[in-house]
Protein backbone atom coordinates (compact mmCIF):
# COMPACT_ATOMS: atom_id res chain seq x y z
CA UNK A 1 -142.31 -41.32 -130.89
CA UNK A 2 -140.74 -42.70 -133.76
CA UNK A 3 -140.71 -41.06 -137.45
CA UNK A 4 -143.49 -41.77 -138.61
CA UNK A 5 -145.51 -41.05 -135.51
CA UNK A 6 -143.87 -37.82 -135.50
CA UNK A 7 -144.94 -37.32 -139.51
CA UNK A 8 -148.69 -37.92 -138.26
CA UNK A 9 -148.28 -35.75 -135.42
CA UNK A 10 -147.12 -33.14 -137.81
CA UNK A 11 -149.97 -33.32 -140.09
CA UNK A 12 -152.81 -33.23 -137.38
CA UNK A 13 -150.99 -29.90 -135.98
CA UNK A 14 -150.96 -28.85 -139.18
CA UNK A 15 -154.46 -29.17 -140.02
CA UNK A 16 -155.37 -27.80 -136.77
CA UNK A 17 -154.05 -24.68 -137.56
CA UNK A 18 -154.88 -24.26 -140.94
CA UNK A 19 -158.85 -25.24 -139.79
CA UNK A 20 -158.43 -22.44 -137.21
CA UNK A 21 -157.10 -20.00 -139.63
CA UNK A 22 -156.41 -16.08 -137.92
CA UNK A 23 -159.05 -16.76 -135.35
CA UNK A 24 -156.21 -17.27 -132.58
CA UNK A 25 -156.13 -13.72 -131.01
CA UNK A 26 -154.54 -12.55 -127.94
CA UNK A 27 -157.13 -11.46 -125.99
CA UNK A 28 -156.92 -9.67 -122.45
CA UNK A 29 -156.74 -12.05 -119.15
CA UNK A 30 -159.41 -13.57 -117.47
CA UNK A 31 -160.33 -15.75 -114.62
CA UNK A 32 -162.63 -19.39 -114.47
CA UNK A 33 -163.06 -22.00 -112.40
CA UNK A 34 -163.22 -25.49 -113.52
CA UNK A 35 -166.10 -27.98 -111.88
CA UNK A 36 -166.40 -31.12 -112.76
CA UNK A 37 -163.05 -31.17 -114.55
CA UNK A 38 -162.75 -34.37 -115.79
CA UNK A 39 -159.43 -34.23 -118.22
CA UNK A 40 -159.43 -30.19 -118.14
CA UNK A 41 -161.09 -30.62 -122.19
CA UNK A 42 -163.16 -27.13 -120.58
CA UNK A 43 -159.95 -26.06 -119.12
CA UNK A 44 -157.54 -26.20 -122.53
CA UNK A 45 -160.56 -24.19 -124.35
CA UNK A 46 -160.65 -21.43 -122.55
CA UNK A 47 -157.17 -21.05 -121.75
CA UNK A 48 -155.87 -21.19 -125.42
CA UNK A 49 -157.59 -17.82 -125.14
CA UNK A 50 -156.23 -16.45 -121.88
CA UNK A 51 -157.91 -17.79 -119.51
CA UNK A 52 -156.53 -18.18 -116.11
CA UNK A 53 -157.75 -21.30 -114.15
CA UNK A 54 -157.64 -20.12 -110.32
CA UNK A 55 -159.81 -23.19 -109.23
CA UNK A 56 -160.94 -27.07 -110.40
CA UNK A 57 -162.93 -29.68 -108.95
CA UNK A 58 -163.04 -33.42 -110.30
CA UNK A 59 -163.74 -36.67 -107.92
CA UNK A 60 -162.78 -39.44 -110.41
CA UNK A 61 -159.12 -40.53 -109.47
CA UNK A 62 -158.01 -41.12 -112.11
CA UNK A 63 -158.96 -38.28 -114.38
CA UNK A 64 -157.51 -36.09 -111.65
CA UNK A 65 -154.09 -38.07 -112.26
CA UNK A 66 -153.98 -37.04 -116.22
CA UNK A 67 -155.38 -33.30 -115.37
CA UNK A 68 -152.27 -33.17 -112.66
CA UNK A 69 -150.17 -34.61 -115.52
CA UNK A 70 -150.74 -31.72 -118.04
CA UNK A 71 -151.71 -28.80 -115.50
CA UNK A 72 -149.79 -29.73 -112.44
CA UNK A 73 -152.15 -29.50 -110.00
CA UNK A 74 -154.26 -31.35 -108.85
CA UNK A 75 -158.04 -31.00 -109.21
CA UNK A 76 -160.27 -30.63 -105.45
CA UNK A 77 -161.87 -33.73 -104.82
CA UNK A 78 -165.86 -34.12 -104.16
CA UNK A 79 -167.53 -30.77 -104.86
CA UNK A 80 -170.19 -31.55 -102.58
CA UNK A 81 -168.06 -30.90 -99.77
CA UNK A 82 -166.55 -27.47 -101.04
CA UNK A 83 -167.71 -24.56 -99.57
CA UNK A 84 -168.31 -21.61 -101.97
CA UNK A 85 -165.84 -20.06 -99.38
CA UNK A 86 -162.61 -21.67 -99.86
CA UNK A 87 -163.24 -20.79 -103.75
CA UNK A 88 -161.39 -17.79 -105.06
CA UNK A 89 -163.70 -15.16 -107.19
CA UNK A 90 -163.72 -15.51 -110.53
CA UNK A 91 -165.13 -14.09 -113.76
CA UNK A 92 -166.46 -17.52 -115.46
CA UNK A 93 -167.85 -20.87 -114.29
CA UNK A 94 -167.53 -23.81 -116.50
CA UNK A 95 -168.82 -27.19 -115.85
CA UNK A 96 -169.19 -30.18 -118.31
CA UNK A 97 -171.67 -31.22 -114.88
CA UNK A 98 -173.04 -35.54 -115.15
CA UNK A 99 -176.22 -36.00 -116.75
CA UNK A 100 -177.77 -37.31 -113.83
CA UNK A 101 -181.72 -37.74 -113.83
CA UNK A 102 -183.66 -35.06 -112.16
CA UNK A 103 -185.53 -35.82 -109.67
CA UNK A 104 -188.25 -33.52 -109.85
CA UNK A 105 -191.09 -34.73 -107.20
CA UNK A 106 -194.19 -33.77 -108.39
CA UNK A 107 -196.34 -33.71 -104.69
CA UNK A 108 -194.37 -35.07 -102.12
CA UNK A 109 -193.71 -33.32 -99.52
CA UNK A 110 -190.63 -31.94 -97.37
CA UNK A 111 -189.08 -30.65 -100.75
CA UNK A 112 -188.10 -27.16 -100.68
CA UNK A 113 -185.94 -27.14 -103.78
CA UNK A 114 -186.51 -29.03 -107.34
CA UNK A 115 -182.67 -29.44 -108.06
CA UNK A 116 -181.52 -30.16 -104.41
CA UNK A 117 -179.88 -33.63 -104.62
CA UNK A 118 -178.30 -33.34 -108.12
CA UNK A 119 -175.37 -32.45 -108.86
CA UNK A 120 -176.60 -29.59 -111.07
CA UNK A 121 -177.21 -28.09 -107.78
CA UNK A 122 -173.93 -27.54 -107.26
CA UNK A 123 -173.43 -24.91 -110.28
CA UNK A 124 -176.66 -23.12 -108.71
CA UNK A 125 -174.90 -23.07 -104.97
CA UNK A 126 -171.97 -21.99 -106.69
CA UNK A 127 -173.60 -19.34 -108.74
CA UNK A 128 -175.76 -17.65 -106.24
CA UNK A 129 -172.54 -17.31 -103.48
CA UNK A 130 -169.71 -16.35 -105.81
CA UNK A 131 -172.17 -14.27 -108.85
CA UNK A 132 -169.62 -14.35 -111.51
CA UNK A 133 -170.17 -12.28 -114.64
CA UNK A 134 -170.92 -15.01 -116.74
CA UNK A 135 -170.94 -19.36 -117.04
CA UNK A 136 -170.53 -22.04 -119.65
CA UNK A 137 -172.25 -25.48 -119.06
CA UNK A 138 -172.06 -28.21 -121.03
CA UNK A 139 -173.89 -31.82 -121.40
CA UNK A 140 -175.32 -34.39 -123.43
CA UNK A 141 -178.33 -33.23 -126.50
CA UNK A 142 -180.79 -35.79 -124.40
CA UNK A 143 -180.80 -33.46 -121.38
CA UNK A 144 -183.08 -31.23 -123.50
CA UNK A 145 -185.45 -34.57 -123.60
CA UNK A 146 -185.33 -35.49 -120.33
CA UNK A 147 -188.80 -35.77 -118.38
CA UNK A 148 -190.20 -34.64 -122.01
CA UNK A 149 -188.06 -31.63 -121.42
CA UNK A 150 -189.38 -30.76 -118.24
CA UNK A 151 -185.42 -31.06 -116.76
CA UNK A 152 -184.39 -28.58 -119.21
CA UNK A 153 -186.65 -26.25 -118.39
CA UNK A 154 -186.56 -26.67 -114.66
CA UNK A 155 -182.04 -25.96 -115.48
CA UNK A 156 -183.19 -22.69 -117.27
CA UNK A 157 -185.43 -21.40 -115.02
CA UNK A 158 -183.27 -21.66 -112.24
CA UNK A 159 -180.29 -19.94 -113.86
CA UNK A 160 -182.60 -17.09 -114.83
CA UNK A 161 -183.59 -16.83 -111.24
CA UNK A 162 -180.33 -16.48 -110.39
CA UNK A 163 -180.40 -13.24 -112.28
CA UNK A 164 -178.71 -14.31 -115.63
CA UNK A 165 -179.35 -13.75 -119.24
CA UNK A 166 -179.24 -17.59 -120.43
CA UNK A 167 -178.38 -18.84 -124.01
CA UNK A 168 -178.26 -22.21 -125.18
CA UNK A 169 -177.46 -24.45 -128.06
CA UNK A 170 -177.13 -27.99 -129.52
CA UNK A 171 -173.46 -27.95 -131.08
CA UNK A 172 -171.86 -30.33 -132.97
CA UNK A 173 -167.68 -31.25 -133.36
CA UNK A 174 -168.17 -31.56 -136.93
CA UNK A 175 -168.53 -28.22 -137.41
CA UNK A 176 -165.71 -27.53 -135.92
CA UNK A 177 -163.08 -28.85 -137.44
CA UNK A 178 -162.96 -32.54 -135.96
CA UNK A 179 -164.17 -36.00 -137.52
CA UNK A 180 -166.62 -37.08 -134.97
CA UNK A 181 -170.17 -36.38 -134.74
CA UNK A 182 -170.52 -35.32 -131.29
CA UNK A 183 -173.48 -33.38 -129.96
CA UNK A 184 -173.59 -31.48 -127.10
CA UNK A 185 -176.00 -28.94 -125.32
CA UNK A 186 -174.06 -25.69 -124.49
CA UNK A 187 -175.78 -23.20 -121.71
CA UNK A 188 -174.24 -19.94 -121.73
CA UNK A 189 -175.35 -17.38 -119.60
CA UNK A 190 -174.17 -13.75 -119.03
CA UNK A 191 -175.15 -11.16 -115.48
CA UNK A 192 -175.63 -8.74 -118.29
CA UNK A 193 -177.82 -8.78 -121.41
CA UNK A 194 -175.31 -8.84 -124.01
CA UNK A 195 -175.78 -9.27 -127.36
CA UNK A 196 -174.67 -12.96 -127.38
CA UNK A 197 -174.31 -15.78 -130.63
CA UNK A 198 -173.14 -18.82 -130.66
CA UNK A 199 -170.36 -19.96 -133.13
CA UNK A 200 -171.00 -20.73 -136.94
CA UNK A 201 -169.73 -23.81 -138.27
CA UNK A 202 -166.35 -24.05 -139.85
CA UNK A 203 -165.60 -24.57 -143.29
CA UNK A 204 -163.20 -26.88 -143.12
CA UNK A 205 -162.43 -30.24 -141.01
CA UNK A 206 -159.84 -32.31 -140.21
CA UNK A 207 -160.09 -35.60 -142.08
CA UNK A 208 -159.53 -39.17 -140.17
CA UNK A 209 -157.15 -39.55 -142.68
CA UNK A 210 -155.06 -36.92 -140.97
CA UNK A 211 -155.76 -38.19 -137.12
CA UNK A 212 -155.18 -41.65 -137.75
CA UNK A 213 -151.81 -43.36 -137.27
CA UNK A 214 -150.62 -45.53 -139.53
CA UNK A 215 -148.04 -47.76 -137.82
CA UNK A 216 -150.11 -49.05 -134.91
CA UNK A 217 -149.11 -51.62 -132.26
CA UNK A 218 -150.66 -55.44 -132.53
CA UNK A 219 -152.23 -54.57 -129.51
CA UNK A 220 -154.90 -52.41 -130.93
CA UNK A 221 -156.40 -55.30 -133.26
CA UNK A 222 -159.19 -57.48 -132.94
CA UNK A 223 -159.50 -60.87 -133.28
CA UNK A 224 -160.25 -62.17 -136.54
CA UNK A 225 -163.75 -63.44 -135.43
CA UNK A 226 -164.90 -59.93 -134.76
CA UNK A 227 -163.19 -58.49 -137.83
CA UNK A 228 -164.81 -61.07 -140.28
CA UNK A 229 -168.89 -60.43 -137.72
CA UNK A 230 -168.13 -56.55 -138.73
CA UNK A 231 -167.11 -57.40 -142.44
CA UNK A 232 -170.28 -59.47 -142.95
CA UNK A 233 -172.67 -57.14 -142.04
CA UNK A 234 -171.15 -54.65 -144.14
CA UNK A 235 -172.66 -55.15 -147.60
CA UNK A 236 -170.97 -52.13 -149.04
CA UNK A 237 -167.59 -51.81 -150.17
CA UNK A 238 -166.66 -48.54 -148.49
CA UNK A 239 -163.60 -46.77 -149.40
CA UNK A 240 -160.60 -46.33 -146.59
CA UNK A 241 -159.94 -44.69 -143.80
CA UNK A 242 -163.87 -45.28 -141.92
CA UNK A 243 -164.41 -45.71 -138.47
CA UNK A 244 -167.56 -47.97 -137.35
CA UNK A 245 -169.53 -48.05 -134.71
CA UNK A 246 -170.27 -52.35 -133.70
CA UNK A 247 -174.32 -51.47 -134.55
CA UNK A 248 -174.12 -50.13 -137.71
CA UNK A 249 -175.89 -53.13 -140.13
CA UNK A 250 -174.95 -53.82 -143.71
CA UNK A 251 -177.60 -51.36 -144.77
CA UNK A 252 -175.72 -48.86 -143.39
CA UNK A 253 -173.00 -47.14 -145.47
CA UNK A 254 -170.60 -45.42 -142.30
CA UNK A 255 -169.41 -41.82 -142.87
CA UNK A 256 -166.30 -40.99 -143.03
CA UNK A 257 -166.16 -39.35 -139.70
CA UNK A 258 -166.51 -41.42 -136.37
CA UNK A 259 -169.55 -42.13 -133.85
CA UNK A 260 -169.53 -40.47 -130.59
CA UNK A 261 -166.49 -41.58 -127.93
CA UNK A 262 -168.13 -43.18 -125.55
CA UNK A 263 -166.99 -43.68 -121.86
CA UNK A 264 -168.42 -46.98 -121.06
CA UNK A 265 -170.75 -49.79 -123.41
CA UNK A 266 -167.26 -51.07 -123.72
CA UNK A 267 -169.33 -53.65 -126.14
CA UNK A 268 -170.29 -50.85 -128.56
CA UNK A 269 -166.54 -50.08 -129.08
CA UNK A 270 -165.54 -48.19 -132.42
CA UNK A 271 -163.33 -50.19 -135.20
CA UNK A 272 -161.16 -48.84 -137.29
CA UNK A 273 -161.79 -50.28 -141.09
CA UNK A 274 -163.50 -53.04 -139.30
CA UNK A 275 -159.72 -54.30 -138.20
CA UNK A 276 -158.25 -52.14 -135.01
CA UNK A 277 -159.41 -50.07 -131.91
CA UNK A 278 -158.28 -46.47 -131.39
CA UNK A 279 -155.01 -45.66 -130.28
CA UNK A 280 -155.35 -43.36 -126.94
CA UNK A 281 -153.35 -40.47 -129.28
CA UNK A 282 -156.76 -41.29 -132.06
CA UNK A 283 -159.13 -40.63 -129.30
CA UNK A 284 -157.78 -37.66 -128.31
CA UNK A 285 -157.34 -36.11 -131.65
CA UNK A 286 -160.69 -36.52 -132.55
CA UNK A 287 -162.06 -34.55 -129.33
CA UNK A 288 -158.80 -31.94 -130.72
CA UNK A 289 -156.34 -32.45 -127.65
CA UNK A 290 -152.92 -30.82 -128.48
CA UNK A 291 -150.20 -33.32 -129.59
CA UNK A 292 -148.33 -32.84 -126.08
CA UNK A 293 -151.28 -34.18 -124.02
CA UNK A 294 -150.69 -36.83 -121.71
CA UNK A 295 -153.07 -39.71 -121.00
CA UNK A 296 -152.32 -41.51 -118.03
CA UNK A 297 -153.85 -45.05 -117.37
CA UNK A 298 -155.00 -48.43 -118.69
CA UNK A 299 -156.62 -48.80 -122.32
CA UNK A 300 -160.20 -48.54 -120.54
CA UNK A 301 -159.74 -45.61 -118.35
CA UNK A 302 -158.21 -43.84 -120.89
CA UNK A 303 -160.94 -44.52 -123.22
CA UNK A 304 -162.99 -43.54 -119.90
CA UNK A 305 -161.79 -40.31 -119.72
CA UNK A 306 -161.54 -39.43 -123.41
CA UNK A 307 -164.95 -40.07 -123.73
CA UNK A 308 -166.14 -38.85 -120.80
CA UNK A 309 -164.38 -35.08 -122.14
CA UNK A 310 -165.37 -32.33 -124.63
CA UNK A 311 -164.13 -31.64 -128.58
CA UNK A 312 -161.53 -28.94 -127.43
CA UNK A 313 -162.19 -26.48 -130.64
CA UNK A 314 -166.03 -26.57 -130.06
CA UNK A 315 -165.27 -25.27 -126.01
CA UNK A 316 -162.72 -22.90 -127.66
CA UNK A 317 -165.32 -21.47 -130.19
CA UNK A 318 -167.91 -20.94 -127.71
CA UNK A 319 -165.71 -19.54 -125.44
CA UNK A 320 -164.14 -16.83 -128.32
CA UNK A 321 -167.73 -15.53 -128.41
CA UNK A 322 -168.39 -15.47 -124.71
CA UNK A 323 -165.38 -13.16 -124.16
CA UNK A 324 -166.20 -10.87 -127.83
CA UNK A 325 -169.39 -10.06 -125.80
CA UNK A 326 -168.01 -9.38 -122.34
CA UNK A 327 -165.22 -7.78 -123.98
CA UNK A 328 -167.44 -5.45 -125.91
CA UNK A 329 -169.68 -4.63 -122.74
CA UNK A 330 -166.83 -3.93 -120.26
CA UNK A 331 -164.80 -1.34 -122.89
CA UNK A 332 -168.79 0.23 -123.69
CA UNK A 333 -168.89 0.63 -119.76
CA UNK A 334 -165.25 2.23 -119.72
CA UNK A 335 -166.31 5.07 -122.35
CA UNK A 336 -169.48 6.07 -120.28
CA UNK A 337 -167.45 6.53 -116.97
CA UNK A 338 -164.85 8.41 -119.03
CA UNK A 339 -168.08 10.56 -120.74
């Protein structure tokens, strides 16, 4: 890293910190398990608050080489083939689980389950064997579309079966401290009926001015017939840094806050000022990795696996609320066996 990487380096840490302000507590241990791991983006959130991961589960190959690279260990293979057994108990399950398409067979026969055969079955395996006190999912805003939001409905049911008070959310990374609109469904749900909330917004954000680097390899630029395509369909003059996504038209003035990372539609790629792609170091700041995170891989997996993870501070958030509420129940249990 040379100067003035470190200077940028520097001011996103900076600005992390400041965004988070005196939230960063120490708060008591705790155990989780990780399923469907992907780069541990779950992991880092809940562990900035204590969390202790004592299991992790992740099939892609090569997101289980940069998880190993920053947690040293690597992540089991194919949950599918875990028994609930060989997992040790724990207090949370998280799972950023695939948005796979339910298959919910209305009338055919030799069905005994809705969710048997996706992978959100899994998480309801899992659930019913171990019965940990509480669980975080997390997935894409369309899931509460799907099947005109008969999926969503079929998830929630299911977990309440299961005996859990269930809680869910669409969240956005803007408001919490990162440049990239981002939305995500969060599904919290507690063996207890505690009084839970989700996180309020933030009032302040990093700006791409501050995750950007400014000395970037020739590598990372375009060629000039796809810079000057971008340039004339933007009819705006818009003022630097901006990120674009390659379908936003000329009647479309871009934000100053990026798209979405995407894992694949390696077509739909994000520019920087119409001139660059994202470093892998860019792509990770704006989902709030720490500066020390490793990426390992080519260009496109990393931009696979970046994509494919969480905004760190949103997790984090969510999870700071989770344990305010099990917190509070477990000391409120303490002073009635003491009285």
């Amino acid at each position: 890293m040379n100067l003035e990487q470190e200077m940028t380096a520097n001011l996103f840490t900076n600005a992390i910190l400041k965004q988070r302000g005196n939230q960063d507590l120490t708060i008591k241990k705790f155990t989780f398990i990780d399923l469907f791991a992907g780069i541990g983006g779950i992991r880092l959130g809940f562990e900035k608050l204590g969390g202790i991961c004592v299991f992790s589960s992740e099939w892609d190959k090569e997101a289980a080489k940069t998880y190993f690279a920053n947690f040293g260990k690597y992540p089991q293979g194919d949950i599918t083939k875990i028994d609930s057994r060989a997992i040790p108990n724990f207090d949370i399950l998280l799972a950023g689980f695939p948005c796979q398409p339910f298959s919910i067979i209305g009338g055919k026969k030799g069905f005994k389950h809705e969710t048997q055969g996706t992978l959100f079955f899994e998480i309801e395996r899992i659930l019913k064997d171990k019965q940990p006190k509480a669980f975080m999912l997390e997935n894409v805003r369309n899931l509460t579309a799907h099947h005109q939001g008969q999926t969503f409905k079929t998830i929630l049911s299911h977990l309440q079966s299961l005996g859990y008070f269930v809680h869910s959310k669409v969240l956005n990374a803007l408001d919490f401290g990162l440049p990239q609109k981002r939305e995500r469904i969060i599904i919290c749900g507690f063996k207890e009926n505690v009084p839970f909330s989700f996180p309020l917004p933030l009032e302040s954000k990093i700006t791409l001015k501050e995750i950007l680097e400014s000395n970037v390899d020739k590598r990372y630029y375009v060629k000039d017939s796809i810079k000057q395509s971008r340039q004339n369909r933007m009819k705006k003059t818009i003022a630097k840094p901006y990120i674009t996504h390659e379908n936003v038209g000329g009647s479309i003035t871009p934000h100053h806050y990026s798209c979405a990372l995407r894992a694949g539609a390696s077509a739909n790629y994000l520019l920087v000022d119409n001139e660059r792609r994202l470093t892998e170091r860019e792509m990770l700041r704006l989902q709030g990795f720490p500066e020390n995170y490793q990426i390992i891989g080519s260009y496109t997996q990393c931009k696979h696996q970046i994509g494919n993870s969480v905004p760190v501070p949103l997790i984090e958030a969510v999870a700071r609320e989770m344990l305010k509420v099990l917190r509070g129940f477990a000391s409120a249990q303490n002073k009635e066996k003491v009285c």
